[in-house]
Protein backbone atom coordinates (compact mmCIF):
# COMPACT_ATOMS: atom_id res chain seq x y z
CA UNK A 1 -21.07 20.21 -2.87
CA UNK A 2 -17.51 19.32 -1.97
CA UNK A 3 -16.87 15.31 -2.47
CA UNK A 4 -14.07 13.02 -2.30
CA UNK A 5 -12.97 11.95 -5.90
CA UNK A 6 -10.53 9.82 -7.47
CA UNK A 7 -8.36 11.24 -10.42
CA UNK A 8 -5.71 9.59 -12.97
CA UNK A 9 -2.18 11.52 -13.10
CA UNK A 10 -0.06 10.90 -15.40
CA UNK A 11 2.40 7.76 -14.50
CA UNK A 12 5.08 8.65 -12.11
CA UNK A 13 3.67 12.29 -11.55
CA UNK A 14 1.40 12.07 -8.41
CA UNK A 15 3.28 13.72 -6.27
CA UNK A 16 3.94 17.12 -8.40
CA UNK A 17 0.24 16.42 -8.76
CA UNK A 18 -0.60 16.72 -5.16
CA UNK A 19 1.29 19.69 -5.37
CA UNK A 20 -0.51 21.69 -7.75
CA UNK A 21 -3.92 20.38 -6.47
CA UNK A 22 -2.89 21.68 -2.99
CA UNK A 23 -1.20 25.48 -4.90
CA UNK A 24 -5.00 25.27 -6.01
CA UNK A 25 -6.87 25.69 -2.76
CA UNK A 26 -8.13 22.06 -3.08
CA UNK A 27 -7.54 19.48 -0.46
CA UNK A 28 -5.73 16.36 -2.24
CA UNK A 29 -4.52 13.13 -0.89
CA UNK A 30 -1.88 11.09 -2.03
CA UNK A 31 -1.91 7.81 -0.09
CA UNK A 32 1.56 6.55 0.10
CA UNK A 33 3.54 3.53 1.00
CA UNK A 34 7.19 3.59 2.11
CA UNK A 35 9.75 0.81 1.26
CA UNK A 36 13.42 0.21 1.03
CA UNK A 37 16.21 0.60 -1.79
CA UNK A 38 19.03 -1.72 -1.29
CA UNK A 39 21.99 -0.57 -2.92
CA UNK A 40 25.70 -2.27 -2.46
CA UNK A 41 26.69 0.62 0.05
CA UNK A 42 23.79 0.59 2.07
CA UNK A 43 19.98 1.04 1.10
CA UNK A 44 17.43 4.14 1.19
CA UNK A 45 14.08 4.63 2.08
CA UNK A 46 11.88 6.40 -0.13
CA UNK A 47 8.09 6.44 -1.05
CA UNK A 48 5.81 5.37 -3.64
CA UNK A 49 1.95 6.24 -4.70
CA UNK A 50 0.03 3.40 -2.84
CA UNK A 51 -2.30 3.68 -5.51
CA UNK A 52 0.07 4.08 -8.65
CA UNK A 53 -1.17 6.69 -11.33
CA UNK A 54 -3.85 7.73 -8.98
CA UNK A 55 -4.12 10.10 -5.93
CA UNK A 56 -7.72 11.37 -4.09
CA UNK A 57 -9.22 15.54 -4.82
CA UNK A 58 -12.10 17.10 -2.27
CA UNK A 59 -13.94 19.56 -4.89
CA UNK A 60 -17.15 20.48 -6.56
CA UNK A 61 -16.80 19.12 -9.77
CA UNK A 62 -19.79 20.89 -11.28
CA UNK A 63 -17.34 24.37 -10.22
CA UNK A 64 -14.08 22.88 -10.24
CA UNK A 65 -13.95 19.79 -12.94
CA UNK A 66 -12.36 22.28 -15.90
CA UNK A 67 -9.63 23.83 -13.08
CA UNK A 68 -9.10 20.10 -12.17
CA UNK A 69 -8.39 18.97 -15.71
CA UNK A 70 -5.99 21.89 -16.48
CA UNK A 71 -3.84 21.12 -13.06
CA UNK A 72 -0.04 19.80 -14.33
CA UNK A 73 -0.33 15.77 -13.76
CA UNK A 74 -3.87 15.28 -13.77
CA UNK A 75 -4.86 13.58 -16.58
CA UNK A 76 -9.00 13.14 -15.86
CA UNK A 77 -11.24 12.10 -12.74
CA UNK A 78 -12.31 8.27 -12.72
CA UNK A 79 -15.60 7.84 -14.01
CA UNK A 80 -17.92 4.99 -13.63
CA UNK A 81 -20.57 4.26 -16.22
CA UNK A 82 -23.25 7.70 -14.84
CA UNK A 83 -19.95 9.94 -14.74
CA UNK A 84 -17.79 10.81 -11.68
CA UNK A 85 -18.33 8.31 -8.88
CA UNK A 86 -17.19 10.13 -5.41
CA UNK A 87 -15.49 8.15 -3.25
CA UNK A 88 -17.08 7.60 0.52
CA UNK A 89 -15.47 9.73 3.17
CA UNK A 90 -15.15 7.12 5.07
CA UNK A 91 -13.25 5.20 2.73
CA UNK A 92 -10.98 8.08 2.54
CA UNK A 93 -10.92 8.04 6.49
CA UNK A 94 -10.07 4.43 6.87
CA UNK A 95 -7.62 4.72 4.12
CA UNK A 96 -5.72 7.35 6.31
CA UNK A 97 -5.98 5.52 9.39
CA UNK A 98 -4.08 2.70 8.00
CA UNK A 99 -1.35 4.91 6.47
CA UNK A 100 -0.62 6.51 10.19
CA UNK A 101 -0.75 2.96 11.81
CA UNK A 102 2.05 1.96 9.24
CA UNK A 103 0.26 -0.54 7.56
CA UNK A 104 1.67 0.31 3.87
CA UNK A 105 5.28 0.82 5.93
CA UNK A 106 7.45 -1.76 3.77
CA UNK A 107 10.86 -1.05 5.43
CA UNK A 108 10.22 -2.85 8.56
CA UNK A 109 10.84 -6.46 8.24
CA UNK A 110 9.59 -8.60 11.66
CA UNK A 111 12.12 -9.95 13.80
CA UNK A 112 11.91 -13.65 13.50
CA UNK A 113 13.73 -16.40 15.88
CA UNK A 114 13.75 -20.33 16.09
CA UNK A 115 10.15 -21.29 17.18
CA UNK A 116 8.30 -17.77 16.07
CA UNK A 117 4.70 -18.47 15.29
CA UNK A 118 3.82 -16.81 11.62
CA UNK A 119 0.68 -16.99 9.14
CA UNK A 120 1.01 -16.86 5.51
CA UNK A 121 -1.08 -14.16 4.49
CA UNK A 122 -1.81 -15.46 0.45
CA UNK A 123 -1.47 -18.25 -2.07
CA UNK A 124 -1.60 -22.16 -1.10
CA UNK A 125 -0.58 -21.46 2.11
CA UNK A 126 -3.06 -18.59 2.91
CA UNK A 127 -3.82 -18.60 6.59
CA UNK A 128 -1.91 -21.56 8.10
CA UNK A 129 0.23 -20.85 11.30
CA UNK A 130 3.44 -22.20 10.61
CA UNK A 131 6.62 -22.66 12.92
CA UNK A 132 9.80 -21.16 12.50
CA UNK A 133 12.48 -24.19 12.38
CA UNK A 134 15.86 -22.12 11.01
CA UNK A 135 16.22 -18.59 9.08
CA UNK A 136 19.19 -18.33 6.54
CA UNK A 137 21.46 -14.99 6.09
CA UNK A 138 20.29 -15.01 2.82
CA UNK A 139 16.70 -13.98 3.98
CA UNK A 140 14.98 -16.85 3.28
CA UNK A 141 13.57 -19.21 5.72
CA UNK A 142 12.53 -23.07 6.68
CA UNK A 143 9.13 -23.52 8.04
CA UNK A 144 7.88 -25.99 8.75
CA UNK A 145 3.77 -25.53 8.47
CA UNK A 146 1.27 -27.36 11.43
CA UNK A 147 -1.29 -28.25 8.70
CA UNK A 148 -4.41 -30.58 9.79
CA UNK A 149 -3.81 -33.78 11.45
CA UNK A 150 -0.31 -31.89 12.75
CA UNK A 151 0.73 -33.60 9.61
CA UNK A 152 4.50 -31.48 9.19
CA UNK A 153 6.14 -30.57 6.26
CA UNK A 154 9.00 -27.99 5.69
CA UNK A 155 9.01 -25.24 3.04
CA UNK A 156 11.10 -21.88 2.16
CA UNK A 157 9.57 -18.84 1.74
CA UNK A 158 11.08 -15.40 1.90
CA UNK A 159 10.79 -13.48 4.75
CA UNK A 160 8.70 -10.67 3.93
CA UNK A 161 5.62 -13.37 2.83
CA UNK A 162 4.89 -13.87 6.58
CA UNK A 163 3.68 -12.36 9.10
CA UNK A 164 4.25 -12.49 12.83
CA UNK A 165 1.55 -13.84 14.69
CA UNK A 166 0.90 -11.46 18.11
């Protein structure tokens, strides 16, 4: 029976991986998230495993587990504590659903103006609505946060630790 399972590659090799999985006949899938190189002349966008040192394998692992071992980059399939745990399709499904909405895109940084609305996602902060009072060139930012009572208080943050509220 053909299952969903995670596998360990070797650091820095899941995309040859992928390859050889897919040269195979197995269905692989490297979940990937794009982000930005800045360089003095200009910057590049390139990709990295969203999952680092791991990538997903459809396959019968009582027929395939020795062909999956032997595959250049693959360095075994993650095991819990009664052997190899598949992972739920739907896990896989919801996985690639966020990939093609561009929710692991890191190149796009939001457009922010005097008086944008934004949430903090984490830390202290996590979930409070905050006001956008001045943004810097340097990329970093004065809020200043609508806490309870209306109580104000500025703070800088970096841009990318915000997000836009809709």
């Amino acid at each position: 029976m053909t299952e969903w399972h995670a596998v360990k590659s070797r650091p820095g090799a899941e995309g040859r991986a992928m390859i050889c999985i897919e040269a195979c006949g197995m269905e692989g899938y490297l979940p990937v998230e794009l982000f930005r190189i800045n360089h003095r002349t200009g910057y590049e966008v390139t990709w990295r495993a969203l999952f680092p040192g791991y990538l997903f394998v459809r396959c019968d692992l009582g027929r395939d587990f020795t062909r999956l071992l032997e595959i250049d980059g693959i360095v075994d399939v993650l095991r819990g504590r009664h052997g190899a745990t598949p992972v739920a399709e739907a896990v896989i499904e919801a996985i690639r659903t966020a990939e093609r909405a561009g929710a692991f895109n890191k190149t796009r940084t939001p457009r922010l103006a005097h008086g944008d609305d934004v949430v903090i996602p984490e830390g202290p902060f996590a979930h409070l609505v905050a006001k956008i009072k001045s943004e810097r060139p340097s990329r970093r930012m004065k809020r200043c946060m609508e806490l309870v009572g209306n109580f104000p208080f500025r703070m800088t943050a970096t841009v990318d630790k915000v997000e836009k509220v809709a």
